[in-house]
Protein backbone atom coordinates (compact mmCIF):
# COMPACT_ATOMS: atom_id res chain seq x y z
CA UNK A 1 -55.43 183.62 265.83
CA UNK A 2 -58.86 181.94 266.99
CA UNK A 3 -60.29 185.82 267.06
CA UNK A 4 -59.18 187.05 263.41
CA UNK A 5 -60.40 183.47 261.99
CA UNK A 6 -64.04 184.52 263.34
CA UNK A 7 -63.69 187.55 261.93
CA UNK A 8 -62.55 186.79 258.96
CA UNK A 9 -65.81 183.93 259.09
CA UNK A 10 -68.47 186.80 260.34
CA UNK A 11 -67.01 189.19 257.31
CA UNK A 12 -67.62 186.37 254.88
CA UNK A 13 -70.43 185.33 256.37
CA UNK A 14 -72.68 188.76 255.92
CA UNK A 15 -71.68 189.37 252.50
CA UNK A 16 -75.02 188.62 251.43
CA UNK A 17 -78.22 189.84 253.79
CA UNK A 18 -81.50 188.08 254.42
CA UNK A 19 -82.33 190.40 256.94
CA UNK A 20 -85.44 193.13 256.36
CA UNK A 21 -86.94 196.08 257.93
CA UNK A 22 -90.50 196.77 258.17
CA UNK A 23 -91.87 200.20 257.98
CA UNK A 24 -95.25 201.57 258.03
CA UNK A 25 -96.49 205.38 257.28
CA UNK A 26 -99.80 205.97 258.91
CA UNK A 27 -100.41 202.44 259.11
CA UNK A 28 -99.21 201.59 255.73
CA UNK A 29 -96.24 199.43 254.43
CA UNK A 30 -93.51 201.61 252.77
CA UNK A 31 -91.36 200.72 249.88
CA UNK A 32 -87.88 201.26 250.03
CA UNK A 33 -87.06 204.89 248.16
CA UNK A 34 -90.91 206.26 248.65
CA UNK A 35 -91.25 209.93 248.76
CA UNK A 36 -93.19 211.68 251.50
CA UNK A 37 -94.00 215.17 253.05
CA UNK A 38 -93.54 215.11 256.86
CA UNK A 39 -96.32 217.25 256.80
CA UNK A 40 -98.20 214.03 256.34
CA UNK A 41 -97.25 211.93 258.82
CA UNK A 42 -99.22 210.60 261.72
CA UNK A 43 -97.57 207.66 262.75
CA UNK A 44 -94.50 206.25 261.66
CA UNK A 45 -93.57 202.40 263.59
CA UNK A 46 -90.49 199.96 262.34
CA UNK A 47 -89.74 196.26 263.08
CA UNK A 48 -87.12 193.82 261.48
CA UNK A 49 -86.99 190.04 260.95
CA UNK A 50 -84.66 187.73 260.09
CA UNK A 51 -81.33 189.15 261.58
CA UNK A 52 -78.58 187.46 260.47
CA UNK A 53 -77.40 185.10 262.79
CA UNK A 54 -73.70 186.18 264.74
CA UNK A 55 -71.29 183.39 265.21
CA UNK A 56 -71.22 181.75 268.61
CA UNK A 57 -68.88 183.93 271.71
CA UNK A 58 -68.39 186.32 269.16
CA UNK A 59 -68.36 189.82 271.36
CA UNK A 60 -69.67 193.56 270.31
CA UNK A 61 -72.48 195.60 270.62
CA UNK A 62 -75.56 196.74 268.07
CA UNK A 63 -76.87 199.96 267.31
CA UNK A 64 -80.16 200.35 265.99
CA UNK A 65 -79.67 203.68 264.24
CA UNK A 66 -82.49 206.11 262.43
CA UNK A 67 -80.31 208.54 260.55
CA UNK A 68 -81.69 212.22 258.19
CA UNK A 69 -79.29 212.46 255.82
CA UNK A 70 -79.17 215.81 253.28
CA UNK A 71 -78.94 216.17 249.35
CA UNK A 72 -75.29 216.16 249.89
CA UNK A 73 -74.89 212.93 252.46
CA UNK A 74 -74.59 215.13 255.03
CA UNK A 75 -75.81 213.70 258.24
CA UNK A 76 -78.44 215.92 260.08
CA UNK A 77 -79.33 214.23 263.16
CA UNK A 78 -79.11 210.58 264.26
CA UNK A 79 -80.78 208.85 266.23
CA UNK A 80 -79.92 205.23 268.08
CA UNK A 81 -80.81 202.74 270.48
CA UNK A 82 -77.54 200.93 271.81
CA UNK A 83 -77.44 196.83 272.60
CA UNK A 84 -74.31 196.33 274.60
CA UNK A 85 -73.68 192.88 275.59
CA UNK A 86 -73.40 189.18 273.99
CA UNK A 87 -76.59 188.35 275.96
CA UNK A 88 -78.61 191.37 275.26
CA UNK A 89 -77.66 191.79 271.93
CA UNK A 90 -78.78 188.05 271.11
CA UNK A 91 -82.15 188.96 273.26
CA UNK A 92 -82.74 191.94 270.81
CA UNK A 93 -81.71 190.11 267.46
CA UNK A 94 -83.57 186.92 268.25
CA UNK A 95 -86.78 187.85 269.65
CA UNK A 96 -90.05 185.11 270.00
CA UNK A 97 -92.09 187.60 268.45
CA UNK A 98 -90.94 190.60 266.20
CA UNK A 99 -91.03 193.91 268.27
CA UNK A 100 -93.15 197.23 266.52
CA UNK A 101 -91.00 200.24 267.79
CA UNK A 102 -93.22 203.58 267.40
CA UNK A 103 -91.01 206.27 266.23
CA UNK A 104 -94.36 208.56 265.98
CA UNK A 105 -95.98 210.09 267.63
CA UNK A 106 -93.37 210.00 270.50
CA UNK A 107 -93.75 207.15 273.59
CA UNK A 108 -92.52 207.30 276.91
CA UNK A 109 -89.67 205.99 277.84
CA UNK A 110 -87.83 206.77 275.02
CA UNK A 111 -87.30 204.16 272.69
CA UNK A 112 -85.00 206.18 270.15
CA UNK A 113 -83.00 209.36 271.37
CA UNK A 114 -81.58 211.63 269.07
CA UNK A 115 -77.62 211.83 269.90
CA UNK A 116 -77.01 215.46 268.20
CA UNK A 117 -79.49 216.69 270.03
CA UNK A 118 -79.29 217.00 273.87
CA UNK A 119 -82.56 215.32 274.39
CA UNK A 120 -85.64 214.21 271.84
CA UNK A 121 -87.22 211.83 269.64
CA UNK A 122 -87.66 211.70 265.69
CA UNK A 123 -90.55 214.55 265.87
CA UNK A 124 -88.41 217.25 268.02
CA UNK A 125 -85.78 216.23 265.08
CA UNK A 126 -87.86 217.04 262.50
CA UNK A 127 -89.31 220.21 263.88
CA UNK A 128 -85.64 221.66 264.17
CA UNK A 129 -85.27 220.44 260.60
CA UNK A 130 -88.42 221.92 259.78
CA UNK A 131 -86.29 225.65 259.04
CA UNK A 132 -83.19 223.99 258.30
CA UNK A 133 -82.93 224.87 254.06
CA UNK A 134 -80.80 221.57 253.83
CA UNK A 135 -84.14 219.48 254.87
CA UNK A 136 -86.64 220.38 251.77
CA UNK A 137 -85.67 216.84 251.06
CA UNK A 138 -83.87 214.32 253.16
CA UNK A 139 -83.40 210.67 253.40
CA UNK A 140 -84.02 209.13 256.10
CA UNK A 141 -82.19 205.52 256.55
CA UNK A 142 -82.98 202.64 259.07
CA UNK A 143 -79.88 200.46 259.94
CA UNK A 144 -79.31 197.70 262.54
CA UNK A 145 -75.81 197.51 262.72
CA UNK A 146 -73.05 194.73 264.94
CA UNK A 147 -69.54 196.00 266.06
CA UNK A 148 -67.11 193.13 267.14
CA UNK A 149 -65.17 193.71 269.77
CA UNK A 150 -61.48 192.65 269.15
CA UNK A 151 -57.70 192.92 270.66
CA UNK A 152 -54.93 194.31 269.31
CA UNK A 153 -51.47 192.18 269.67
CA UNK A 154 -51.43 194.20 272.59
CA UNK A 155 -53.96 192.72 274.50
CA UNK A 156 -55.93 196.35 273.94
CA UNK A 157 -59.66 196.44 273.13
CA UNK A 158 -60.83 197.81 269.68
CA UNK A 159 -64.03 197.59 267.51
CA UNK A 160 -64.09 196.27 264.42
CA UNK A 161 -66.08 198.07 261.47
CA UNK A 162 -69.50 197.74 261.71
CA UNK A 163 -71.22 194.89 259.99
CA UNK A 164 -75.36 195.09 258.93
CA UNK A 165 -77.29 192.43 259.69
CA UNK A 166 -80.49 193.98 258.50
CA UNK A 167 -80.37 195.25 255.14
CA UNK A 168 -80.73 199.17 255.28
CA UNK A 169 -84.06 200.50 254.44
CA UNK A 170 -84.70 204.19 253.51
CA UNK A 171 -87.19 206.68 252.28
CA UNK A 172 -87.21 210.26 251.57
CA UNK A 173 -88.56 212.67 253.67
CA UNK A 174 -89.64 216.37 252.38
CA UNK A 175 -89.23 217.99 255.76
CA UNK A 176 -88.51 221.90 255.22
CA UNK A 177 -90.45 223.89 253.02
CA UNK A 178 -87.96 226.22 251.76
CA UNK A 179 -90.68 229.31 250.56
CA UNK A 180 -92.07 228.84 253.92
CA UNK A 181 -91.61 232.56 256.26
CA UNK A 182 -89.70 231.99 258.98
CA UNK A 183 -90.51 234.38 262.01
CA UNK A 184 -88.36 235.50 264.92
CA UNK A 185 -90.64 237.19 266.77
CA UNK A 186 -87.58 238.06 269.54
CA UNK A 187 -86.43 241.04 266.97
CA UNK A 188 -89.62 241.16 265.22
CA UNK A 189 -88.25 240.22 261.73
CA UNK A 190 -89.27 237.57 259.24
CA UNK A 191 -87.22 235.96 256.44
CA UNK A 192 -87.92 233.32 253.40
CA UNK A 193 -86.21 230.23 254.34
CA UNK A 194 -84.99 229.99 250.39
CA UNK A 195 -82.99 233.21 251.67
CA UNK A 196 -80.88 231.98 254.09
CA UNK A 197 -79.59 228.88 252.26
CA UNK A 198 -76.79 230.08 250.40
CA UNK A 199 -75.25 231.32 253.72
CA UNK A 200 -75.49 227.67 255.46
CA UNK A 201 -78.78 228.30 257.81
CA UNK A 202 -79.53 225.87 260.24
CA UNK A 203 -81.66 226.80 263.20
CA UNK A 204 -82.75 229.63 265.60
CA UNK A 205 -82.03 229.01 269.43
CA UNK A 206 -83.93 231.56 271.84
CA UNK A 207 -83.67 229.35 275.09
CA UNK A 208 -81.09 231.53 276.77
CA UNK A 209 -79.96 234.90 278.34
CA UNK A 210 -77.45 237.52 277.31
CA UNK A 211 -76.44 237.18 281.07
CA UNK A 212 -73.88 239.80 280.71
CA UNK A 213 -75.31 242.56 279.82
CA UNK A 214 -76.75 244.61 282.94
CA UNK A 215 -77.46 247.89 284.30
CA UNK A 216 -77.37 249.50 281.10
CA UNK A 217 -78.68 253.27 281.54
CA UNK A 218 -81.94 252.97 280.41
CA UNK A 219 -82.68 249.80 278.97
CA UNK A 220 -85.64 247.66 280.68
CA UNK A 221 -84.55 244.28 279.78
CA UNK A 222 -81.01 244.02 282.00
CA UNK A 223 -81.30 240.58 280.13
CA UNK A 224 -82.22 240.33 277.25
CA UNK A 225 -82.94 237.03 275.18
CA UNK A 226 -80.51 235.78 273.84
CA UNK A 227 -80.82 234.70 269.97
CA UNK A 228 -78.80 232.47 268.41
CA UNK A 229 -78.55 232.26 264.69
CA UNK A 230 -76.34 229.24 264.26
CA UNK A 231 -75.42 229.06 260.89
CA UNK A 232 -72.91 226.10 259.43
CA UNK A 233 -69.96 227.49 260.10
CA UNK A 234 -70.56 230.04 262.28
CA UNK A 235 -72.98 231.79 265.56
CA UNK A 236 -74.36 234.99 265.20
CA UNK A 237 -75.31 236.37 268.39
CA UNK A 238 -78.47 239.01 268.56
CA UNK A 239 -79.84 241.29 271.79
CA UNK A 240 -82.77 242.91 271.49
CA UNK A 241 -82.05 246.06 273.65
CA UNK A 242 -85.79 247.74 275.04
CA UNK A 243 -85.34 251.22 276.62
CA UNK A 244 -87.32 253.09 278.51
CA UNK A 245 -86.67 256.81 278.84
CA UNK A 246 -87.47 260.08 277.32
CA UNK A 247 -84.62 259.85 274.90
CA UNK A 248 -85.05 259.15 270.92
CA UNK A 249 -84.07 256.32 269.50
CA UNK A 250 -81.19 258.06 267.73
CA UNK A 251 -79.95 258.99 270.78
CA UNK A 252 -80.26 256.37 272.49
CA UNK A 253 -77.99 254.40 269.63
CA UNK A 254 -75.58 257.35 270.23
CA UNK A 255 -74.75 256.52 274.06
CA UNK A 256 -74.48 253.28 273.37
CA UNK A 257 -71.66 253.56 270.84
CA UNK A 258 -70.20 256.10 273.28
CA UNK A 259 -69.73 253.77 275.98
CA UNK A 260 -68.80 251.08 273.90
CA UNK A 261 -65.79 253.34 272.50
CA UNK A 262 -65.47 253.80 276.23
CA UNK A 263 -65.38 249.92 277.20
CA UNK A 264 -62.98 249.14 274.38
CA UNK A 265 -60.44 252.07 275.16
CA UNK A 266 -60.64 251.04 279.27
CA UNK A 267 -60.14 247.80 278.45
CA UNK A 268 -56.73 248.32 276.11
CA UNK A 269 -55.28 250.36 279.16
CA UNK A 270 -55.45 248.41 281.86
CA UNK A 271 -51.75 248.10 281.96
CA UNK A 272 -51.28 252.06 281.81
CA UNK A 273 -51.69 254.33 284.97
CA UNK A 274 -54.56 256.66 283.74
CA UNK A 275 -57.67 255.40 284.13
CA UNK A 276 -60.18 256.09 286.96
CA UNK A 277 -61.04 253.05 288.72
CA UNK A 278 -64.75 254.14 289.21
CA UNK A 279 -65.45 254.75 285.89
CA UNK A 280 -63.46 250.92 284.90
CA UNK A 281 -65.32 249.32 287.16
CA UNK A 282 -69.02 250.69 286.00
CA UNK A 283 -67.84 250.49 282.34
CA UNK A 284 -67.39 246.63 282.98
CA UNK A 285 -70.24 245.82 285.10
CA UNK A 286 -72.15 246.61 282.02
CA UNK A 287 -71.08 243.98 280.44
CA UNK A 288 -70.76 245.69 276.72
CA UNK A 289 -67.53 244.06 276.81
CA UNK A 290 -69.55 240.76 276.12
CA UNK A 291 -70.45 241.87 272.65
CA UNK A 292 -66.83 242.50 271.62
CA UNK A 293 -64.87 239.90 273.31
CA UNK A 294 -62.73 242.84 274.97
CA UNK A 295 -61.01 241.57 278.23
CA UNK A 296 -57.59 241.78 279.67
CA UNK A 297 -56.07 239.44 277.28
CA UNK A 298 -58.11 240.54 274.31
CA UNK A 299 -58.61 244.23 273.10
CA UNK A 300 -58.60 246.15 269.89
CA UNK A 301 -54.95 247.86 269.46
CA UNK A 302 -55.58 251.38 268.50
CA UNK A 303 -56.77 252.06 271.78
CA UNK A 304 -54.38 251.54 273.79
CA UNK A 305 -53.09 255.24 274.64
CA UNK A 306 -49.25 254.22 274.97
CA UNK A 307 -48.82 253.56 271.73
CA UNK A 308 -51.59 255.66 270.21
CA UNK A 309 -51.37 259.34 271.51
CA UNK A 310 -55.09 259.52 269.23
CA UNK A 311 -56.36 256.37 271.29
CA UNK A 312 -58.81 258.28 273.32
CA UNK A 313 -60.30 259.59 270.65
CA UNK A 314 -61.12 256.35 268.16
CA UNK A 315 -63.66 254.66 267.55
CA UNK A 316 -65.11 251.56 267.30
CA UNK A 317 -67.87 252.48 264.42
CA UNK A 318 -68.27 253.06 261.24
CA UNK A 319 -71.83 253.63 259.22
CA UNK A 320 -73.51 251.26 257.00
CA UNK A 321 -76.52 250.87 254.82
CA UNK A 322 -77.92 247.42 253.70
CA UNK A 323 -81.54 247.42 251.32
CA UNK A 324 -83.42 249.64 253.82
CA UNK A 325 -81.58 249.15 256.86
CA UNK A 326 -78.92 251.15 258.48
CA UNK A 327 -76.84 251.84 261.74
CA UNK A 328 -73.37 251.33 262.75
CA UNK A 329 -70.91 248.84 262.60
CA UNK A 330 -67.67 247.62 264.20
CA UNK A 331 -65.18 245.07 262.65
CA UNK A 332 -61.72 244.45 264.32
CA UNK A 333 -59.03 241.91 264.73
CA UNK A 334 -57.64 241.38 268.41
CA UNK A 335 -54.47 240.91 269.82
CA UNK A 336 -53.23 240.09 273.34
CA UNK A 337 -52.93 242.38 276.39
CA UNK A 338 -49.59 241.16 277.78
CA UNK A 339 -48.69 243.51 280.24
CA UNK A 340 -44.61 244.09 280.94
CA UNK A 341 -43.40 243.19 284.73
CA UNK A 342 -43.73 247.11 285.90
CA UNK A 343 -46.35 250.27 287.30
CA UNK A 344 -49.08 247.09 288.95
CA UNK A 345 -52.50 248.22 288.24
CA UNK A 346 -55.56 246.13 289.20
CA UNK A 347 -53.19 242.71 288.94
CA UNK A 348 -51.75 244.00 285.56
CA UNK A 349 -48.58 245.93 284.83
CA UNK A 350 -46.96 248.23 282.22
CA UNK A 351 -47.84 247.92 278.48
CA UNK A 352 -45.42 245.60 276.27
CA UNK A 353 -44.28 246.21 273.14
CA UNK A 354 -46.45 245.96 270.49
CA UNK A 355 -44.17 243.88 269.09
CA UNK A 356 -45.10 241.41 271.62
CA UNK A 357 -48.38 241.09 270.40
CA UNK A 358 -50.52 237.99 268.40
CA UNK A 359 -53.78 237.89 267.12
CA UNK A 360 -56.16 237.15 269.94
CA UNK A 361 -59.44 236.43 267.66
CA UNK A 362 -62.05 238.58 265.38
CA UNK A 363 -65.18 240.61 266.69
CA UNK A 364 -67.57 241.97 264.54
CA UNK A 365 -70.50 243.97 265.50
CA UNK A 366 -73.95 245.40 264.39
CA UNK A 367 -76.11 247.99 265.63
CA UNK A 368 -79.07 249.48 264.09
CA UNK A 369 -82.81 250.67 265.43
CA UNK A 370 -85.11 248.37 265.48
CA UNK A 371 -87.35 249.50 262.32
CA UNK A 372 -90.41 247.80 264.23
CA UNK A 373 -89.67 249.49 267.65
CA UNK A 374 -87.96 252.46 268.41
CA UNK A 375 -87.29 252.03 271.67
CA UNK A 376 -85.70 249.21 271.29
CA UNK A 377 -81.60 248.38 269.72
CA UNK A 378 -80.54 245.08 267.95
CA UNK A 379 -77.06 244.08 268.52
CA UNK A 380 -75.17 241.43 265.94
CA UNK A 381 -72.60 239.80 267.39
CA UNK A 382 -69.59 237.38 266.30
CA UNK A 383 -66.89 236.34 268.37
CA UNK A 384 -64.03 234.73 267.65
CA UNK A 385 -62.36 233.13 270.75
CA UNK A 386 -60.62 229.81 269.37
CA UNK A 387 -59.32 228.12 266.07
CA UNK A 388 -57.15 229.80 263.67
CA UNK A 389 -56.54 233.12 263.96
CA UNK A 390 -56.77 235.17 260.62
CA UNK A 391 -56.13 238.55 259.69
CA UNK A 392 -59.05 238.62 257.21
CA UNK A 393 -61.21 236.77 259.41
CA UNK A 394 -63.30 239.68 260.61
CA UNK A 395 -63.63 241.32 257.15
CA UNK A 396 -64.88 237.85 255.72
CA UNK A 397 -67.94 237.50 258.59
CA UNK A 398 -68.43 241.26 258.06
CA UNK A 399 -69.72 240.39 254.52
CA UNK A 400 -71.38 237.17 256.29
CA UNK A 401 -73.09 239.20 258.97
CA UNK A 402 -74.70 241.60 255.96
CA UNK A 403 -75.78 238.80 253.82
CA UNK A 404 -77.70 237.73 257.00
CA UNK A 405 -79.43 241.11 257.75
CA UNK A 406 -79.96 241.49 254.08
CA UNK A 407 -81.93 238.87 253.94
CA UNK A 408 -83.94 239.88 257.85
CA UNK A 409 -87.43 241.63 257.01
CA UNK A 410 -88.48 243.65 260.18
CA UNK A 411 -92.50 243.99 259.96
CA UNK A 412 -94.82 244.62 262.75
């Protein structure tokens, strides 16, 4: 009973708040709903006085939290400096002299670390932001915020809802410019920010490697970057394949689809006696299968030759134009692999019934020539491995995935 009545006391108690925040833009103070272009800004420092005072043994923690919030209160990135502990939360509130914490340009150690984010401060924020369409205009909001700690009648630990005992202070913050050109010099292509908001845009990630993908006849770059088009609701994957032979481009495009027809239809038999193991095992150390999702447990139906006398002879592609681009793509829903208990073949067995079979996920993919090199192939990519399967799902990023080229301008 003692803990609800100091509850109910510190609930009461902060219904009205004395406590402020101090901000300063290059060295100036900053009014509470001030407009700015980040752009602008040199150095950007916040302080707070008067906390409210917490009720004696009352036990919780305090975040000091910076968050960017969008047009639509959609939170962008966060970031917060944690208090656990009576003591050190009393330390922080209460200090002899208010503290200046310098949120730019960036100290070490950190004093703020952005939580959606693996690592980084309010400028590495920001400069993600700075193509993100949702941040031509953003709000960002200082809070200083105390969660009790209580127990249920089970003797359990729980934290109350978070009480302020600063005020919140917030300006807005033009951060992405949305006519700005954008360019992704990986695939040599350009595109107006303004473009890409309608499809949910939100950054470009080049850090990795399409690890998979090796020993591909011809091609230079056995790993290619990786480039990752995250978008809000979904990852387009993009590999910039460089060749090097005496081949044309058109060819080159050709073989490519070949043994990607070939990876599929190896992949749908491996229950079936009829494959030559050489020709699996080369197929797969290629690592095409990456692109499609194709494995064991996941292929593409029509291939499998037990059920489809044709098999050998589909195909994964289909042609398609877009504005001034063209090449080849493949859309396709996939089911399982189960194998029945009979005729063992590399660890699998006889195929099952069709009947047998679920949706496994969606993979849709993109090939053309890239207009700015011709000796070099751009792969699209989207993979569904997880979350509800759909029957329609691969149509409906099919249209997503030519929305986004549509709106790609490939210039040298």
């Amino acid at each position: 009973m003692k803990r609800i009545i100091i509850a109910l006391c510190f609930f009461n108690f902060y219904s009205v708040i004395h406590g402020q925040f101090n901000i300063t833009l290059n060295g100036k103070t900053v009014n509470g709903g001030e407009e700015f272009n980040y752009s602008d800004l040199k150095t950007l420092t916040v302080s707070f006085s008067n906390a409210e005072k917490l009720p004696p043994n009352i036990k919780g923690d305090l975040n000091f939290d910076i968050r960017i919030i969008d047009k639509e209160q959609k939170l962008l990135t966060r970031l917060t400096k944690s208090i656990n502990g009576f003591a050190a939360v009393n330390v922080f509130l209460y200090p002899k002299k208010p503290k200046e914490y310098v949120i730019l340009p960036n100290k070490t150690p950190y004093e703020f670390e952005v939580t959606s984010f693996p690592y980084g401060q309010f400028s590495d924020a920001c400069n993600r932001l700075k193509i993100n369409p949702h941040a031509d205009k953003v709000t960002v909001e200082f809070s200083l915020q105390f969660f009790q700690l209580n127990y249920n009648s089970n003797g359990v630990q729980y934290y109350e809802q978070p009480v302020d005992v600063v005020e919140k202070f917030s300006f807005s913050l033009n951060i992405a410019d949305l006519n700005s050109i954008i360019n992704c010099s990986s695939i040599n292509a350009k595109f107006k920010l303004a473009n890409m908001a309608d499809i949910g845009f939100v950054n470009i990630d080049s850090s990795g490697k399409w690890s998979k993908i090796k020993n591909l006849p011809g091609s230079v770059n056995n790993l290619p970057t990786d480039i990752n088009f995250i978008f809000e609701s979904t990852r387009i994957h993009v590999a910039n394949l460089v060749y090097d032979n005496s081949k044309t481009s058109s060819e080159n495009l050709n073989e490519l689809k070949r043994l990607c027809d070939r990876t599929g239809y190896t992949q749908a038999n491996l229950c079936n006696r009829n494959l030559d193991e050489k020709e699996l095992l080369k197929l797969v150390d290629m690592g095409l299968a990456s692109f499609f999702n194709f494995s064991n447990n996941s292929i593409v139906e029509k291939f499998d030759k037990k059920n489809n006398k044709n098999a050998e002879s589909e195909t994964l592609w289909e042609a398609f134009q877009i504005k001034n681009t063209s090449g080849f793509k493949s859309v396709n829903t996939l089911k399982t692999n189960v194998c029945s208990p009979r005729k063992p073949l590399y660890g699998g067995y006889g195929p099952a019934d069709p009947k047998e079979r679920k949706l496994n996920g969606s993979s849709v993919v993109y090939v053309i020539i890239n207009p700015t090199n011709p000796n070099s192939l751009i792969v699209f990519s989207y993979i569904q491995t997880e979350g509800k399967f759909e029957e329609k799902l691969a149509e409906q990023k099919s249209v997503f995935i030519e929305k986004f080229i549509s709106a790609l301008n490939f210039s040298k």
